[in-house]
C-alpha atoms as a PDB file:
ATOM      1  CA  UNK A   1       0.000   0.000   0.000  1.00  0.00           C
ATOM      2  CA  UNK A   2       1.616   3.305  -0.926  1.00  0.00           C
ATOM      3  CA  UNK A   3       2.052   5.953   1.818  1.00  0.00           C
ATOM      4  CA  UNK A   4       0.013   8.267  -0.171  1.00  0.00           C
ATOM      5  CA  UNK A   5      -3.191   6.036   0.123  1.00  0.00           C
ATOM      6  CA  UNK A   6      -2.291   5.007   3.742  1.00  0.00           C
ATOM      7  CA  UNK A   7      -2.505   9.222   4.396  1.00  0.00           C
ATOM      8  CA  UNK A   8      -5.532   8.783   2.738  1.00  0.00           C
ATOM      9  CA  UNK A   9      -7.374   6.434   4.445  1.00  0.00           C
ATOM     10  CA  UNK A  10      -6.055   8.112   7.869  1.00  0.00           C
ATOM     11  CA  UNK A  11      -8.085  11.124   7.005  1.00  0.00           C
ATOM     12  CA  UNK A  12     -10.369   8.925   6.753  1.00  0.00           C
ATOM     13  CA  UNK A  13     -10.461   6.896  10.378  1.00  0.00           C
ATOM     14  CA  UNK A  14      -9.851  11.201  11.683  1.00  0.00           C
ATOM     15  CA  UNK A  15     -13.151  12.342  10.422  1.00  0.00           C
ATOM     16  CA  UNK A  16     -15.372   9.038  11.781  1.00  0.00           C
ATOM     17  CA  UNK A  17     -12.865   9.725  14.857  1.00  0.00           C
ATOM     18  CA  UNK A  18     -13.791  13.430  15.350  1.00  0.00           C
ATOM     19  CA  UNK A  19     -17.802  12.255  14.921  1.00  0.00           C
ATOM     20  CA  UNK A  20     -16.933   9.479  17.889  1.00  0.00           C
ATOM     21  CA  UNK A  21     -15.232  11.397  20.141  1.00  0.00           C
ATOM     22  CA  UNK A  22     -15.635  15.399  19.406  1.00  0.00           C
ATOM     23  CA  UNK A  23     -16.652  17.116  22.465  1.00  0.00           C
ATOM     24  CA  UNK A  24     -17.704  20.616  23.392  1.00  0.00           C
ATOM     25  CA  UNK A  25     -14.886  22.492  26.043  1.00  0.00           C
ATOM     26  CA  UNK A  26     -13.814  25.934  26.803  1.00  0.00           C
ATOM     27  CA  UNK A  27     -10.027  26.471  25.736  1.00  0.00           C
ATOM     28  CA  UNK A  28      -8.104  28.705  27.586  1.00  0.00           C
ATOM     29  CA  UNK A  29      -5.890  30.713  27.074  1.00  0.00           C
ATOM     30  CA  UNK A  30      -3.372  33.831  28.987  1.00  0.00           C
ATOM     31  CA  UNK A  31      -4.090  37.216  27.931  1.00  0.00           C
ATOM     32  CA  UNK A  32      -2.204  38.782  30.364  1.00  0.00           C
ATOM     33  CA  UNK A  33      -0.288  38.884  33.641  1.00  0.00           C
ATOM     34  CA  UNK A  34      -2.177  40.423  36.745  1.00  0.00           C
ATOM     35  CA  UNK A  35      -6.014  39.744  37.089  1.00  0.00           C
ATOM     36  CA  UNK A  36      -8.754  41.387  39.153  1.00  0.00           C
ATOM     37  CA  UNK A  37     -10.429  39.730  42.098  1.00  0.00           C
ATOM     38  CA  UNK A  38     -13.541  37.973  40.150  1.00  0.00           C
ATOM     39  CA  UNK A  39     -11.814  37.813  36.617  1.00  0.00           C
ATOM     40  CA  UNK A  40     -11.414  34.587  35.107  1.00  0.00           C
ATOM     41  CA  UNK A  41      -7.976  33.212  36.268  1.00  0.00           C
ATOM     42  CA  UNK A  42      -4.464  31.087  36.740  1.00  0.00           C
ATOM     43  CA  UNK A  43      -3.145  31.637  40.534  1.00  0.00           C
ATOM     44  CA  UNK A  44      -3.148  34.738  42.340  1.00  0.00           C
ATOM     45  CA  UNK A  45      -6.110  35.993  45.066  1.00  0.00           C
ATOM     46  CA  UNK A  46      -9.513  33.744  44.721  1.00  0.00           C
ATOM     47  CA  UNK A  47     -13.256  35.303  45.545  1.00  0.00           C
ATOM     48  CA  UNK A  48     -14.534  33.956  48.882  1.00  0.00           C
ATOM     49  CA  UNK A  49     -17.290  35.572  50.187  1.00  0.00           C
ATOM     50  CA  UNK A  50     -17.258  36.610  53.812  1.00  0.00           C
ATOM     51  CA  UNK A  51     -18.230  34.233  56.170  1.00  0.00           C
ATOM     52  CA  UNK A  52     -16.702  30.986  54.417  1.00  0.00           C
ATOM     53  CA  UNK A  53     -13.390  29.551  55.425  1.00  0.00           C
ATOM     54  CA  UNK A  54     -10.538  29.784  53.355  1.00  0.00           C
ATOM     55  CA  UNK A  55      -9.363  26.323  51.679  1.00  0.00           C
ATOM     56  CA  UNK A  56      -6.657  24.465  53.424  1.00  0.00           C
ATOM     57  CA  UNK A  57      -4.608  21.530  53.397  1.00  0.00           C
ATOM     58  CA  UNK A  58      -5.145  18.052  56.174  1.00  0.00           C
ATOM     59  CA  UNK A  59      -1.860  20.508  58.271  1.00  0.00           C
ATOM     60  CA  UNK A  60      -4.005  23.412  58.384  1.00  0.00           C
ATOM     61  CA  UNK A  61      -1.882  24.989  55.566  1.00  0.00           C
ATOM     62  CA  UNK A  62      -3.583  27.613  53.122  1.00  0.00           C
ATOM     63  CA  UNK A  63      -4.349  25.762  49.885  1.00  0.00           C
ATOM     64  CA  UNK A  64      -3.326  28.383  46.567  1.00  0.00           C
ATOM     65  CA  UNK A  65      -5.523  28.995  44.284  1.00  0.00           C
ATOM     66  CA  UNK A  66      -4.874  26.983  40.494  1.00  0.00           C
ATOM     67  CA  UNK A  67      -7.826  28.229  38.742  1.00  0.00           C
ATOM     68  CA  UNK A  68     -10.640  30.761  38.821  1.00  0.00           C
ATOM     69  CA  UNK A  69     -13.737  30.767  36.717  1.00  0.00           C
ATOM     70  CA  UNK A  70     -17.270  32.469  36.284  1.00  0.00           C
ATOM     71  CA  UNK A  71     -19.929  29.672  34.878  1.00  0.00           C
ATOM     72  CA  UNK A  72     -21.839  32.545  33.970  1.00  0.00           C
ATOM     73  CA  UNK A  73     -18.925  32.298  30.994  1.00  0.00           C
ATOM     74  CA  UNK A  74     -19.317  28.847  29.762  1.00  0.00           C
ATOM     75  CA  UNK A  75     -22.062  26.653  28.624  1.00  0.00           C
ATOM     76  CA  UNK A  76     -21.677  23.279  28.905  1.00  0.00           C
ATOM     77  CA  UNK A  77     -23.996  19.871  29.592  1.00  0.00           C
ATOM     78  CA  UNK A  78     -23.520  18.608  33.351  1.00  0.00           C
ATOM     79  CA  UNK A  79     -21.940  21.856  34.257  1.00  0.00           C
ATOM     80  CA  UNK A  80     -23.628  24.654  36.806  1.00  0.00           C
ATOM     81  CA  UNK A  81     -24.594  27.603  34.573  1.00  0.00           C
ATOM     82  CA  UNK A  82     -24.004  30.402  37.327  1.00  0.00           C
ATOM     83  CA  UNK A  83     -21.373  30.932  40.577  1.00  0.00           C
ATOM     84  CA  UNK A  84     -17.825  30.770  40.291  1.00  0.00           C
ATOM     85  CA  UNK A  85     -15.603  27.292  40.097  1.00  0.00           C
ATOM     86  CA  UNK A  86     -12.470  27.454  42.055  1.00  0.00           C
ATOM     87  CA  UNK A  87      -9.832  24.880  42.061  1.00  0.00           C
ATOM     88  CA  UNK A  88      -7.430  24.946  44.767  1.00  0.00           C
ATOM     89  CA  UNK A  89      -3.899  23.054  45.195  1.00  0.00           C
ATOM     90  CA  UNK A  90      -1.243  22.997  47.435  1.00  0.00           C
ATOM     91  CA  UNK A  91       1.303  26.167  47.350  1.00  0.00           C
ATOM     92  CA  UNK A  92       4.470  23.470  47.588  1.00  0.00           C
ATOM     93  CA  UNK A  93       2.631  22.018  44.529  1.00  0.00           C
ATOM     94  CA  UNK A  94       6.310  21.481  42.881  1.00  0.00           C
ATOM     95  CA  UNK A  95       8.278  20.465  45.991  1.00  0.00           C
ATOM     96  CA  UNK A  96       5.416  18.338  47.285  1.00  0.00           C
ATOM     97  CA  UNK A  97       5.091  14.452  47.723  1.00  0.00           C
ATOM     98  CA  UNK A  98       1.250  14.700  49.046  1.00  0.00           C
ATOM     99  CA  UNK A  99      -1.093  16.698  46.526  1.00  0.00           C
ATOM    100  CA  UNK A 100      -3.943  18.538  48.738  1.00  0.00           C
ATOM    101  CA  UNK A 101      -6.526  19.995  46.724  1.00  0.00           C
ATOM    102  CA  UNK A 102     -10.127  20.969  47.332  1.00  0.00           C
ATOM    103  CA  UNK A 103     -12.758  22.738  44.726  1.00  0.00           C
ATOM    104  CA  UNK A 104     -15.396  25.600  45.922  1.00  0.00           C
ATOM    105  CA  UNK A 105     -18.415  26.837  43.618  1.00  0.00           C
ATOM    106  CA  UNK A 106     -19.897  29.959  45.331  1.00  0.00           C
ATOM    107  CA  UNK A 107     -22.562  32.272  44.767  1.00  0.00           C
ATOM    108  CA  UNK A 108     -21.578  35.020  42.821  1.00  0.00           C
ATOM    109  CA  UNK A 109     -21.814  38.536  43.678  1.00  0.00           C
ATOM    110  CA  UNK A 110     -22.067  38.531  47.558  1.00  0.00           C
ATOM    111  CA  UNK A 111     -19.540  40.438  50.096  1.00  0.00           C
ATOM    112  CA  UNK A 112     -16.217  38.817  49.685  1.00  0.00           C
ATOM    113  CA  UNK A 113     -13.425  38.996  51.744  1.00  0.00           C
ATOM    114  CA  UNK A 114     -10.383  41.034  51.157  1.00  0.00           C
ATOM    115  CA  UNK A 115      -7.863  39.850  54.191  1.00  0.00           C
ATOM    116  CA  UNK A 116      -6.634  36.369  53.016  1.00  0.00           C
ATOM    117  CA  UNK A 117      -3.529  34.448  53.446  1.00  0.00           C
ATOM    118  CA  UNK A 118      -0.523  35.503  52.253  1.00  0.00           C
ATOM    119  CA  UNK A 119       0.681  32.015  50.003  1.00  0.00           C
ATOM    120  CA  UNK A 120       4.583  31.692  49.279  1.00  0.00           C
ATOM    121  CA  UNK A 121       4.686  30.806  45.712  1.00  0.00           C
ATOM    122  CA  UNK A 122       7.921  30.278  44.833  1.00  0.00           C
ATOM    123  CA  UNK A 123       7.388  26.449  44.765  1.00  0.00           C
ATOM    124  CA  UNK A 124       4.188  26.635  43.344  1.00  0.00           C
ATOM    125  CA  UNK A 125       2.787  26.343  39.470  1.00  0.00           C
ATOM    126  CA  UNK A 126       2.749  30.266  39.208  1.00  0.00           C
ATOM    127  CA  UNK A 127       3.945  33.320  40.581  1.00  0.00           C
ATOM    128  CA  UNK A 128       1.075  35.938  40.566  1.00  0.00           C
ATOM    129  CA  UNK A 129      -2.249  35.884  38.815  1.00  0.00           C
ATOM    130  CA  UNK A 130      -2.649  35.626  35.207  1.00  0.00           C
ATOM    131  CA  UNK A 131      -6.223  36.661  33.157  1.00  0.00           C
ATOM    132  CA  UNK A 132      -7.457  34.221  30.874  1.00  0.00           C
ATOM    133  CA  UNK A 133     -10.451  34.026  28.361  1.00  0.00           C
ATOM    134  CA  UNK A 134     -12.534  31.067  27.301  1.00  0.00           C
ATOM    135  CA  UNK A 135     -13.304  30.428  24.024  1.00  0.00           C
ATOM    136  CA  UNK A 136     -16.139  27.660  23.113  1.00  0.00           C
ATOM    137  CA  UNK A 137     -14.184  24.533  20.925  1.00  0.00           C
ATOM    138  CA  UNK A 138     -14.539  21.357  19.838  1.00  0.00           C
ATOM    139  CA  UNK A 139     -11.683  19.276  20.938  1.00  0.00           C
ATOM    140  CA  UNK A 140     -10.511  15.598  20.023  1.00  0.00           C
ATOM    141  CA  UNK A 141      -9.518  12.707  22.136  1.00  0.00           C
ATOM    142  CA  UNK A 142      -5.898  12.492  22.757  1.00  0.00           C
ATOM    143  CA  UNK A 143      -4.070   9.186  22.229  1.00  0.00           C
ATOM    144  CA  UNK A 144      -2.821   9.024  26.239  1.00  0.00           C
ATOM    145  CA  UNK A 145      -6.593   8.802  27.396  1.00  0.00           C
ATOM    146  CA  UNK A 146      -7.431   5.246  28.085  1.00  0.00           C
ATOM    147  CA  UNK A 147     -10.025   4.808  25.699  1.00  0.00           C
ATOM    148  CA  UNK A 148      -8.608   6.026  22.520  1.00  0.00           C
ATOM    149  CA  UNK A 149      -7.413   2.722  21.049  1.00  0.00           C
ATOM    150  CA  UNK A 150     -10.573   1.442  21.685  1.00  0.00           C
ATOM    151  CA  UNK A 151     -12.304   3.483  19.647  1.00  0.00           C
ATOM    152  CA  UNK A 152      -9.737   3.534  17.163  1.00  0.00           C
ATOM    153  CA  UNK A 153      -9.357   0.281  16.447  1.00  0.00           C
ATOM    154  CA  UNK A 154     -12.297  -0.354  14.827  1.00  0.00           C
ATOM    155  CA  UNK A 155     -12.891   2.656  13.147  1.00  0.00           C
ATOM    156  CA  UNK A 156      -9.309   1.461  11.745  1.00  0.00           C
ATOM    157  CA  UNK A 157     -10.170  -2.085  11.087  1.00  0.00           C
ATOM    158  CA  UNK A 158     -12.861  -1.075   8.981  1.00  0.00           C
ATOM    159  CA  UNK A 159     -11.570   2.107   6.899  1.00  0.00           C
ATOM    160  CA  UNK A 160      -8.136  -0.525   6.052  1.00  0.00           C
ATOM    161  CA  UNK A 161     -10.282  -3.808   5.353  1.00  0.00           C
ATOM    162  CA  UNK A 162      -8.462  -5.309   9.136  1.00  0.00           C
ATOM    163  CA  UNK A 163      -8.946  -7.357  11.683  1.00  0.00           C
ATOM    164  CA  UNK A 164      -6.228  -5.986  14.272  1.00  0.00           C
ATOM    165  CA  UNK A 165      -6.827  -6.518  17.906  1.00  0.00           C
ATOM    166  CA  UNK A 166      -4.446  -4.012  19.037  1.00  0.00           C
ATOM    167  CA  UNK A 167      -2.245  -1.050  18.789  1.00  0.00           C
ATOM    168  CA  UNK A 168       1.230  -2.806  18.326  1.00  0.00           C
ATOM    169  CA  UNK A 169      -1.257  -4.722  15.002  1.00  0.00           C
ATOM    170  CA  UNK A 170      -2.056  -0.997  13.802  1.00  0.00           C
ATOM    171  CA  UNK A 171       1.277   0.397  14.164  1.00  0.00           C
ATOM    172  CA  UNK A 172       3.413  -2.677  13.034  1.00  0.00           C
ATOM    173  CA  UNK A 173       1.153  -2.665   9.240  1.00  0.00           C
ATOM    174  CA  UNK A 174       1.877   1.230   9.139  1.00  0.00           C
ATOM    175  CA  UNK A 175       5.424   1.220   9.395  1.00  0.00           C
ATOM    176  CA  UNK A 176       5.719  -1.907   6.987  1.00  0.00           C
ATOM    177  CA  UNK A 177       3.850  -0.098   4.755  1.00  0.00           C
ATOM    178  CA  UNK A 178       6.009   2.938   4.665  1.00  0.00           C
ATOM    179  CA  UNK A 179       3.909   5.310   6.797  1.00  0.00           C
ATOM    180  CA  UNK A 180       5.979   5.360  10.673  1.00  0.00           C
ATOM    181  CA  UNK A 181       5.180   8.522  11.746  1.00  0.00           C
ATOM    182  CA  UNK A 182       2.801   9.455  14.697  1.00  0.00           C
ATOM    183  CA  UNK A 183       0.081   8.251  13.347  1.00  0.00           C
ATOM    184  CA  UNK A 184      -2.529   9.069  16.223  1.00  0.00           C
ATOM    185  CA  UNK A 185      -2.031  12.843  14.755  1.00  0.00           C
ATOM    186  CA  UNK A 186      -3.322  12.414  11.673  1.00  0.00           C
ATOM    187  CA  UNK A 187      -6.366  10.923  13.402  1.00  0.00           C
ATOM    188  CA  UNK A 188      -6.571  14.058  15.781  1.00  0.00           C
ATOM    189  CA  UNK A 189      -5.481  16.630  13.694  1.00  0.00           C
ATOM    190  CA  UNK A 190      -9.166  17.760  12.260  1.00  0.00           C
ATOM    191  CA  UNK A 191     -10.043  18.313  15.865  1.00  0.00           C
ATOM    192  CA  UNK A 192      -7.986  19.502  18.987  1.00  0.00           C
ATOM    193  CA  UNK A 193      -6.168  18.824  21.681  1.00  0.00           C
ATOM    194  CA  UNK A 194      -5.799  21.985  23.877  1.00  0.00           C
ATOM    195  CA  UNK A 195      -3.153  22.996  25.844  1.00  0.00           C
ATOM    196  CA  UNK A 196      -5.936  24.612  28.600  1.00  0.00           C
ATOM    197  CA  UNK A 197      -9.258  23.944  28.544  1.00  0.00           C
ATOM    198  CA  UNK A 198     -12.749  23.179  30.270  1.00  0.00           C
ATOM    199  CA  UNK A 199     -14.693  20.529  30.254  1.00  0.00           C
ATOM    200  CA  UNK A 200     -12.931  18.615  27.315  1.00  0.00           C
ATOM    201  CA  UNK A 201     -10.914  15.285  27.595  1.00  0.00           C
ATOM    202  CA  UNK A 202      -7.281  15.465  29.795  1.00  0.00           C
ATOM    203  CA  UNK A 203      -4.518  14.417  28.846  1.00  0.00           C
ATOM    204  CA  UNK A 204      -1.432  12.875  30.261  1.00  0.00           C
ATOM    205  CA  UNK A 205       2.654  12.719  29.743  1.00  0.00           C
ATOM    206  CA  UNK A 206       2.845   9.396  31.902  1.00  0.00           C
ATOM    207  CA  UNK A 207      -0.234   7.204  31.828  1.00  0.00           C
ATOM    208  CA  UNK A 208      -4.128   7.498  32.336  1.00  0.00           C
ATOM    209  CA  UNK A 209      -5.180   6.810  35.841  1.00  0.00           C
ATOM    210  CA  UNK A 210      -8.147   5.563  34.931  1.00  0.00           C
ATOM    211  CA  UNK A 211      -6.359   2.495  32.882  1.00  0.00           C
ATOM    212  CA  UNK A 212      -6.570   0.707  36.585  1.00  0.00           C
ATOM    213  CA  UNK A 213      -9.418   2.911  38.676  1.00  0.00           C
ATOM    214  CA  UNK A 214     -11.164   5.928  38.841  1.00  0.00           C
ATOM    215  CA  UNK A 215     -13.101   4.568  35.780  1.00  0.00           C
ATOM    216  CA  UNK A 216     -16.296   6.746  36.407  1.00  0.00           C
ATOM    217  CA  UNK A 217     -14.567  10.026  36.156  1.00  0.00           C
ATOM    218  CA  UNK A 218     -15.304   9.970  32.582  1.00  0.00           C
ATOM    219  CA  UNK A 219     -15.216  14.112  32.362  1.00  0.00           C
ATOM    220  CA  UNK A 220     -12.448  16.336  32.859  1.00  0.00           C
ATOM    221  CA  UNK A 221     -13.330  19.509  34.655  1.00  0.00           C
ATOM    222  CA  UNK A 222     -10.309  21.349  33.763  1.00  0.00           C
ATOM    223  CA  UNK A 223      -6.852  20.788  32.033  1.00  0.00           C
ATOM    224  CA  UNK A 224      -3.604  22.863  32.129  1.00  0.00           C
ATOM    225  CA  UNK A 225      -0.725  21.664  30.505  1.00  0.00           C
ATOM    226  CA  UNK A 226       2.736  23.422  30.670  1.00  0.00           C
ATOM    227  CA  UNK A 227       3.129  24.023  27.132  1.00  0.00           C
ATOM    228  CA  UNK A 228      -0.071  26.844  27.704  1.00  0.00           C
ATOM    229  CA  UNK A 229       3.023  29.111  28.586  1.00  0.00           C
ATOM    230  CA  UNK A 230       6.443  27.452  29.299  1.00  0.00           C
ATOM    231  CA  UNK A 231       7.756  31.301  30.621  1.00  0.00           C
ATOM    232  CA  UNK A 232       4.744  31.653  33.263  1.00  0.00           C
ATOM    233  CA  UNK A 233       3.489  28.112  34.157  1.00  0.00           C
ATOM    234  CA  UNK A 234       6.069  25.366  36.134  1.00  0.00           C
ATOM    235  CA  UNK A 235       4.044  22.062  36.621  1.00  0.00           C
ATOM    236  CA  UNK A 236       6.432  19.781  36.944  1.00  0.00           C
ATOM    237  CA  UNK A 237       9.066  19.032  34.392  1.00  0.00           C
ATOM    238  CA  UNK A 238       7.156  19.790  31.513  1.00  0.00           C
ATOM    239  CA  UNK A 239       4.089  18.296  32.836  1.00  0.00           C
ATOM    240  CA  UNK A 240      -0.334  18.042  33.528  1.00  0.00           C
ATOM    241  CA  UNK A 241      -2.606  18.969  35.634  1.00  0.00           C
ATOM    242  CA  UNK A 242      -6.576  17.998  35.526  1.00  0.00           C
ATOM    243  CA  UNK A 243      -9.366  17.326  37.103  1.00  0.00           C
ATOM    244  CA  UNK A 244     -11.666  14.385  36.802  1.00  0.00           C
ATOM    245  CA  UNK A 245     -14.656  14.258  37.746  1.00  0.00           C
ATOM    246  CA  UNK A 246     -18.092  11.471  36.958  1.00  0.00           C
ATOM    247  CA  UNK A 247     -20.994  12.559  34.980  1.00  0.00           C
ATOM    248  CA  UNK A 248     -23.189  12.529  38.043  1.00  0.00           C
ATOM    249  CA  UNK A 249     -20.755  13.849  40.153  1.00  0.00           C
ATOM    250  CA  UNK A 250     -20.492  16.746  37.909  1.00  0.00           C
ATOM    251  CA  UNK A 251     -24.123  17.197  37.628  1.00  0.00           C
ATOM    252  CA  UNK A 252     -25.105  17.184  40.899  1.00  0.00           C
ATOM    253  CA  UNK A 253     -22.100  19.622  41.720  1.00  0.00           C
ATOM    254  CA  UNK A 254     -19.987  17.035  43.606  1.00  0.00           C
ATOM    255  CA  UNK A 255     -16.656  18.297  42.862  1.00  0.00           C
ATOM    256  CA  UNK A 256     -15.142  17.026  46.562  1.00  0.00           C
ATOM    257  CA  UNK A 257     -15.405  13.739  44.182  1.00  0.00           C
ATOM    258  CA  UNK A 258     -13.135  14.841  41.720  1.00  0.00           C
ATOM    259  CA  UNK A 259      -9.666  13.756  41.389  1.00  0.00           C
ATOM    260  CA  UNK A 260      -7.447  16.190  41.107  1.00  0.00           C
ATOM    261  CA  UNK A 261      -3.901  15.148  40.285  1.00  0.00           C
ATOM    262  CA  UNK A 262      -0.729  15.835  37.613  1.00  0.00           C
ATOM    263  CA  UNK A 263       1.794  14.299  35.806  1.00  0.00           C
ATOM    264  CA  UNK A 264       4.955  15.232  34.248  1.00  0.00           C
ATOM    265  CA  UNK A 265       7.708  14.195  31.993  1.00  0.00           C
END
């Protein structure tokens, strides 16, 4: 089979790929350093109204605030369509062994409080706050989330006329035949994989953790990789951080049910 009718047929298995998996999300992206108290954020000083305590870690530590945003901004099935999401992690996030996180949704608009912790960041994903704006996507499923080969793999079998059971099957008849490139992003490349977005699919530099539990967090709440802005983001070396969360869960507003976690090269 010549390479040219392999790339062919790969466009092919991308578009029935893209109507499988394509999914509605927010991307996100910096606009610039320094945001205000209720603006739509990366790090810096969260909205808690007065009267509800401040997020903190199982030592009594101050949790630091990841991400900030207003659901009044975003449409999207299972999610709350008013208050504001905040994720919260620990401040040693890139020194620390034992991840603490927790997630708040509060009412917006109400008397918030202006005294809060100071939070040493020097060890932490950012240093200061950083505005960000949401723009409504459709986004692909990346190859690193558990289910991709899955779906793939008969999508493949039948665009190629194949009966392979798995991956190593796909990519061992693609290199014979010439074609040994990354194959999964020609199958991705009609839709997108964000480097920042909500409510989309994660993604992962090590492994899925749902490949051995977790299996009902089906959703991802929020992603941030590194690559959104290698000069003002340091997760890790190089690396993820998402939430996942279960359809119901998510629904019914559950988010001390999501797992919030990160990976890195």
């Amino acid at each position: 089979m010549e390479v040219g009718e392999i790339l062919e047929k790969l466009k092919l298995v991308g578009e029935k790929f893209l109507q499988k998996t394509g999914k509605e999300c927010y991307s996100i992206d910096i606009i610039k350093k320094g945001a205000e108290i209720l603006d739509n954020k990366i790090g810096g000083k969260p909205y808690i109204p007065k009267g509800e305590d401040y997020p903190k870690d199982k030592n009594g530590n101050p949790l630091a605030l990841l991400l900030q945003v207003n659901l009044a901004d975003i449409e999207l099935p299972n999610f709350p369509s008013s208050g504001i999401l905040e994720i919260f992690v620990s401040s040693n996030f890139n020194t620390s062994s034992d991840l603490s996180s927790q997630i708040r949704l509060f009412e917006l608009n109400l008397e918030y409080e202006t005294e809060l912790p100071e939070i040493d960041t020097k060890n932490f994903i950012c240093e200061g706050s950083y505005k960000i704006s949401l723009t409504k996507e459709i986004c692909t499923m990346p190859s690193s989330d558990y289910r991709f080969y899955e779906i793939v793999k008969p999508i493949f079998n039948e665009i190629f006329g194949t009966s392979y059971e798995d991956a190593f099957e796909i990519s061992d008849f693609l290199s014979k035949n010439g074609y040994d490139d990354y194959w999964e992003a020609e199958i991705t490349k009609d839709g997108r994989i964000y480097q920042a977005n909500i409510g989309g699919y994660a993604d992962f530099t090590q492994s899925d953790p749902r490949l051995f539990e977790y299996e009902d967090k089906t959703e991802c709440l929020f992603k941030i990789d590194n690559s959104l802005s290698y000069d003002y983001l340091f997760i890790g070396d190089s690396g993820i951080v998402f939430g996942l969360i279960s359809e119901k869960d998510l629904r019914e507003k559950n988010f001390e049910n999501c797992l919030v976690d990160f990976d890195c090269c």
